[in-house]
C-alpha atoms as a PDB file:
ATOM      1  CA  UNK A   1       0.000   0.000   0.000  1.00  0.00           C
ATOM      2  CA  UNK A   2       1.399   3.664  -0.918  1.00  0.00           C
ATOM      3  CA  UNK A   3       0.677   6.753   1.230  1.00  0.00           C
ATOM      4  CA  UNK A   4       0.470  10.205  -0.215  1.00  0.00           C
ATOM      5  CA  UNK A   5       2.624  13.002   1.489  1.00  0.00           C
ATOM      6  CA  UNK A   6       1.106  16.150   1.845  1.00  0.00           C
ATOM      7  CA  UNK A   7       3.904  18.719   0.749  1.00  0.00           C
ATOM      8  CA  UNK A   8       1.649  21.300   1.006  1.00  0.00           C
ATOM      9  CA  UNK A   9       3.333  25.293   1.835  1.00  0.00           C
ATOM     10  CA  UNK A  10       1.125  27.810   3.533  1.00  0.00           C
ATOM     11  CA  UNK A  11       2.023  31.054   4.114  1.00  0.00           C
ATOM     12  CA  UNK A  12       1.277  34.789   3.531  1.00  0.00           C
ATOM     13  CA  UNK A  13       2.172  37.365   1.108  1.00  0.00           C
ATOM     14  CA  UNK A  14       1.083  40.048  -0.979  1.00  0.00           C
ATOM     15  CA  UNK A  15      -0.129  40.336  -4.788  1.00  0.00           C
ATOM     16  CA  UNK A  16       2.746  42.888  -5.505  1.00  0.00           C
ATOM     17  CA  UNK A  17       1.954  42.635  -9.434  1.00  0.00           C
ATOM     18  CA  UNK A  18      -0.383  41.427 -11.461  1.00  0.00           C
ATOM     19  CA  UNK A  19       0.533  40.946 -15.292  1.00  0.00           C
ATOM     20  CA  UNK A  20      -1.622  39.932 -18.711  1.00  0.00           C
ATOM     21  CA  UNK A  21       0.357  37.943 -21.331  1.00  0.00           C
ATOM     22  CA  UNK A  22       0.186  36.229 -24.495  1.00  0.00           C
ATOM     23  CA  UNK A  23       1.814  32.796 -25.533  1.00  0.00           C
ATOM     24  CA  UNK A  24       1.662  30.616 -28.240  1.00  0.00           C
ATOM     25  CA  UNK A  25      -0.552  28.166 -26.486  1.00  0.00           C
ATOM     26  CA  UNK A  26      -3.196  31.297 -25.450  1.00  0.00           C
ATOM     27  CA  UNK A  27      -3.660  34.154 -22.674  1.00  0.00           C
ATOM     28  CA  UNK A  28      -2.083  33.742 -19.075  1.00  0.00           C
ATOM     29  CA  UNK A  29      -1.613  36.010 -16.086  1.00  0.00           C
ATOM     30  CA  UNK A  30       1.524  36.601 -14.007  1.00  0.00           C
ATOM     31  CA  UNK A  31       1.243  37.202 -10.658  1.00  0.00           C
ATOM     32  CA  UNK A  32       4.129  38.152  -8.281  1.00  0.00           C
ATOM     33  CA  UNK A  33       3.488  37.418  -5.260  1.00  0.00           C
ATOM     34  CA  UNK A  34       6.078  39.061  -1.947  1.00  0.00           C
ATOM     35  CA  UNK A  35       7.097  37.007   0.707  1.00  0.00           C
ATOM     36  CA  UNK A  36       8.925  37.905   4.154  1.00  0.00           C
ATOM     37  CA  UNK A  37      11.782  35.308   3.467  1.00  0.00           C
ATOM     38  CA  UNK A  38      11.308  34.935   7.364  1.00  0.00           C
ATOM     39  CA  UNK A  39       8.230  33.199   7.077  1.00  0.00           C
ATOM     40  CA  UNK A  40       9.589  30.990   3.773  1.00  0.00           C
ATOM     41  CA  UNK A  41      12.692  29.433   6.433  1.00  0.00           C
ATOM     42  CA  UNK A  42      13.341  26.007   6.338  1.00  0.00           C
ATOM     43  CA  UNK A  43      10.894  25.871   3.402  1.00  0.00           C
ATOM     44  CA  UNK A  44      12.853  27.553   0.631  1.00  0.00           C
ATOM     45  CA  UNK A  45      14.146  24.165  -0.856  1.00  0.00           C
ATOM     46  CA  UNK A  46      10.644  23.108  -0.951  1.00  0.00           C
ATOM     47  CA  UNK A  47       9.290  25.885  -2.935  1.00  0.00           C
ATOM     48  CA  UNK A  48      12.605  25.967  -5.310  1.00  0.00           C
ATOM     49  CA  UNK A  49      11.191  22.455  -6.212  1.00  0.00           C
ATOM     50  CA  UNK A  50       7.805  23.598  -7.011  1.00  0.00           C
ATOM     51  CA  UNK A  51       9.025  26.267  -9.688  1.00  0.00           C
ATOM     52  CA  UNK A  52       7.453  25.515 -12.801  1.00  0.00           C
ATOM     53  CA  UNK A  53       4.765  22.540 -11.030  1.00  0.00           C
ATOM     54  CA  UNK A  54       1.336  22.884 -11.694  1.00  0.00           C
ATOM     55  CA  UNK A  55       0.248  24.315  -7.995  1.00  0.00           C
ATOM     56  CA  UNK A  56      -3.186  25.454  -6.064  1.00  0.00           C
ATOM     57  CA  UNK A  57      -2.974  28.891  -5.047  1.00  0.00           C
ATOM     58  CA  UNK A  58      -6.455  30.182  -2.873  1.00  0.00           C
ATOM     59  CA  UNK A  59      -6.328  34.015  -2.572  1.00  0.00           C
ATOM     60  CA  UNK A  60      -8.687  35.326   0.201  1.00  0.00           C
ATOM     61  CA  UNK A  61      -8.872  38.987   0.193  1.00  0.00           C
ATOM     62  CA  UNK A  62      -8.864  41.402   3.214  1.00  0.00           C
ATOM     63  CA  UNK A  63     -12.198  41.092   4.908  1.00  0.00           C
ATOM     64  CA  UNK A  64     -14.953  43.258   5.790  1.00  0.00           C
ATOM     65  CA  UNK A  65     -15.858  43.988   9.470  1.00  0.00           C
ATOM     66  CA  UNK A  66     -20.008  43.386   9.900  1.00  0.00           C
ATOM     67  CA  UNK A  67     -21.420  45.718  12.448  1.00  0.00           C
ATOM     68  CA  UNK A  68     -24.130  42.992  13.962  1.00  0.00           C
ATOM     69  CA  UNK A  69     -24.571  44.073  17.496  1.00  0.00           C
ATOM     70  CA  UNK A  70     -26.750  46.313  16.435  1.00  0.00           C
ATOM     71  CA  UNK A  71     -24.758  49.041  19.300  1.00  0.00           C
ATOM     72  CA  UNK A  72     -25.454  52.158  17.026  1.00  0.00           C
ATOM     73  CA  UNK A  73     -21.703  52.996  16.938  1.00  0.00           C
ATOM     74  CA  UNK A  74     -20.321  52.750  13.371  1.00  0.00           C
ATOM     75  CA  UNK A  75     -16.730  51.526  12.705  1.00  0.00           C
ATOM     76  CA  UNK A  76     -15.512  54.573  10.194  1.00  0.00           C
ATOM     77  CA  UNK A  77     -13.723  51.594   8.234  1.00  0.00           C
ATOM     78  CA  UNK A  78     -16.644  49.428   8.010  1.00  0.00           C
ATOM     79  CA  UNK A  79     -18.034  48.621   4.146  1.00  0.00           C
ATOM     80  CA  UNK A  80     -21.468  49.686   3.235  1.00  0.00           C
ATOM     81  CA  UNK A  81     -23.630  47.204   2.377  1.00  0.00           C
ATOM     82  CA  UNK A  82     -27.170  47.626   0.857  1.00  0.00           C
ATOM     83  CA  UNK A  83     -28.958  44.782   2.077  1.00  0.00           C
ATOM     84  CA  UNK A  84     -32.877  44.789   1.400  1.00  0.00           C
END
């Protein structure tokens, strides 16, 4: 029986640069993505060998604090929503 390692790397950056380009084969996108090399150490081997692998990148955005409390006291930074 065979058992699957999970070489998975999580850690966070920032979308520094986003990029449209055209290839033979179609369309793609370039994204550079910044890293504190701090939070890449002991890993940097690991993600040298993934240069040029198919990977699974999930981007989740900042997020937007929900007034629900219902206090009356507004956070200044706090999204608008229009919510029927």
């Amino acid at each position: 029986m065979s058992e699957i390692k999970d070489n998975s790397l999580e850690f966070y950056g920032t979308i520094a640069n986003m990029t449209n380009k055209s290839r033979k084969d179609g369309k793609i996108t370039v994204l550079r993505i910044e890293v504190p090399s701090q939070d890449l150490r002991g890993r940097m081997e690991a993600l040298a060998d993934s240069v040029d692998d198919v990977v699974r990148i999930v981007v989740t955005p900042n997020q937007t604090e929900l007034d629900t409390d219902g206090d009356g006291e507004e956070n200044p930074d706090q999204t608008e929503l229009d919510v029927d």
